[in-house]
Protein backbone atom coordinates (compact mmCIF):
# COMPACT_ATOMS: atom_id res chain seq x y z
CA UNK A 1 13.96 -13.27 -5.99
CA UNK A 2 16.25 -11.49 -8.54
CA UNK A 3 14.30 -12.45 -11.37
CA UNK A 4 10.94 -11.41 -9.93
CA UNK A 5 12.26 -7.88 -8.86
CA UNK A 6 13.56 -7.28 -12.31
CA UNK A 7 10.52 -8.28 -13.92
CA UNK A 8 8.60 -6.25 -11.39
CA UNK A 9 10.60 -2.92 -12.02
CA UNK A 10 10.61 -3.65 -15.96
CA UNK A 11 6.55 -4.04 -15.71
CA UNK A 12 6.41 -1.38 -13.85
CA UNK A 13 8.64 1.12 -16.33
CA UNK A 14 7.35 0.18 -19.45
CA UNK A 15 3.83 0.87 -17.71
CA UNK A 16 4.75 4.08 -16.60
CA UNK A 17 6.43 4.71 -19.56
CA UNK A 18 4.39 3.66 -21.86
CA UNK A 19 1.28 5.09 -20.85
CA UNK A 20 2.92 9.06 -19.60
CA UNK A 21 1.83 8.33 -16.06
CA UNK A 22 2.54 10.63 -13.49
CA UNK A 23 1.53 8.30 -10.63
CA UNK A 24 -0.16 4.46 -10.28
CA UNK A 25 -3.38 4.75 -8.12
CA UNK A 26 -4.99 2.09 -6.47
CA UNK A 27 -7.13 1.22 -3.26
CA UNK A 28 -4.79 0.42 -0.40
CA UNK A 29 -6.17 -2.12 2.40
CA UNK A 30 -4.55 -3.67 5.25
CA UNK A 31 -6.54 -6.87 5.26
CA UNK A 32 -5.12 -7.82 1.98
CA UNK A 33 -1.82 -9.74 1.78
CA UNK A 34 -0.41 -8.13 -2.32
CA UNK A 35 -1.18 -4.91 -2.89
CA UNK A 36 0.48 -2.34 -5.06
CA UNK A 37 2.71 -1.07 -2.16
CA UNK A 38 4.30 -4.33 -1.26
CA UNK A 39 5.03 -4.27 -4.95
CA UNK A 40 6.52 -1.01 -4.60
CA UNK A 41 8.52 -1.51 -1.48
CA UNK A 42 10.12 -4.72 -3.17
CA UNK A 43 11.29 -3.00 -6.11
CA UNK A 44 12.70 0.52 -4.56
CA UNK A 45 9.94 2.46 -6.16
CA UNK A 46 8.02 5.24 -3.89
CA UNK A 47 4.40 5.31 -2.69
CA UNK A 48 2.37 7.33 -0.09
CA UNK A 49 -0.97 6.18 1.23
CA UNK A 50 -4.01 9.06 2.04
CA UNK A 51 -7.46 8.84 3.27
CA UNK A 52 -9.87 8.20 0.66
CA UNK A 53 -12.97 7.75 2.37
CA UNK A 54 -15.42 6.02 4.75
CA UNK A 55 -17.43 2.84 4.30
CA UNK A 56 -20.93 2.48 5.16
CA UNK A 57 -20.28 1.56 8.90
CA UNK A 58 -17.47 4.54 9.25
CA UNK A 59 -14.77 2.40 8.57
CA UNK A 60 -11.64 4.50 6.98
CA UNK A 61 -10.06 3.30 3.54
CA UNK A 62 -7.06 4.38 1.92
CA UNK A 63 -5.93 4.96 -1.84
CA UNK A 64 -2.42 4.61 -2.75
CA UNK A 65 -0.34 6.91 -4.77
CA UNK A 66 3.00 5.23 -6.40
CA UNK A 67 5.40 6.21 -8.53
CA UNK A 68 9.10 5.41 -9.93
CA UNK A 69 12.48 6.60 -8.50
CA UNK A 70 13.16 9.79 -7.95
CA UNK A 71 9.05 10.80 -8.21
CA UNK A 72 8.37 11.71 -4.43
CA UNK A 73 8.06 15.19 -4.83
CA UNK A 74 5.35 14.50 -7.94
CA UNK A 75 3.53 11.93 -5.56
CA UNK A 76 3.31 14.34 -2.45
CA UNK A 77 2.00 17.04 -4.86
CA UNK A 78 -0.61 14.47 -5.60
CA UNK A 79 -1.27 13.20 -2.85
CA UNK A 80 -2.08 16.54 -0.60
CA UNK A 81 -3.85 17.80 -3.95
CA UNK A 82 -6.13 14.21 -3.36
CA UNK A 83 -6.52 15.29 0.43
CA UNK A 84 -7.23 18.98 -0.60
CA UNK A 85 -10.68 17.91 -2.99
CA UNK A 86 -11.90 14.99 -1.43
CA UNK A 87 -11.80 16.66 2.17
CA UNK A 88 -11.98 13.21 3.38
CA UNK A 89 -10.55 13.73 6.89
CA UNK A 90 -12.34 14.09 9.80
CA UNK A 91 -11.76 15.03 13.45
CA UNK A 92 -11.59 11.51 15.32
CA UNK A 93 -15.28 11.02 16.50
CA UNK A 94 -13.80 8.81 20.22
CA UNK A 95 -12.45 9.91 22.92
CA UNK A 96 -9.43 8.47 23.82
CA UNK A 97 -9.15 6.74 27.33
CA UNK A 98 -6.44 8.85 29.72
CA UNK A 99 -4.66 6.22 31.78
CA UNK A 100 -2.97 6.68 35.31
CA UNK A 101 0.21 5.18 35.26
CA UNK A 102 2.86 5.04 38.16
CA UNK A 103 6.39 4.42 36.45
CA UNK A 104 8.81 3.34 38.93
CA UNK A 105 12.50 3.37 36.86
CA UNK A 106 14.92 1.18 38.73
CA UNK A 107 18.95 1.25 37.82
CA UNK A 108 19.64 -1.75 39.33
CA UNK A 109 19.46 -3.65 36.44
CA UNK A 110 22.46 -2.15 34.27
């Protein structure tokens, strides 16, 4: 576990490093067990997911943003900047079902 999260963070440096990157970017989907912010999360590095778009059928996907310690302020710059030009967002198109619900509290139980 050790070993993996040090050679995680040192990939990830020398990539960042290496190559002047402001941010990693890739596509960000639930359904999928690694993606790059598991990745992140283990190693204490910072990411922020967005909108990106809509499939074919509607369906919403998301693009991930990530960068190194201390880099959140660079990645929410770049992230609302992403929002700002793609304009991806959209009102929600259903309408959401209004339950009536009759709470009864009870302090007998403490």
């Amino acid at each position: 576990s050790g070993n993996l999260n040090k050679l995680l963070r040192n990939g990830l440096e020398e990539l960042v490093r290496k190559h002047k990157l402001d941010a990693l970017v890739t596509p960000y989907d639930l359904r999928r067990s690694s993606d790059i912010s598991t990745i992140l999360a283990i190693v204490g590095y910072s990411g922020i997911t967005v909108l990106a778009g809509y499939d074919t059928k509607g369906v919403p996907f998301d693009i991930c943003f990530g960068g190194l310690k201390g880099t959140e302020p660079k990645l929410i710059e770049i992230a609302y900047g992403f929002e700002q030009a793609t304009k991806s967002r959209k009102p929600l198109s259903f309408k959401p079902r209004i339950f009536n619900v009759k709470l009864e509290a009870s302090c007998s139980s403490f």
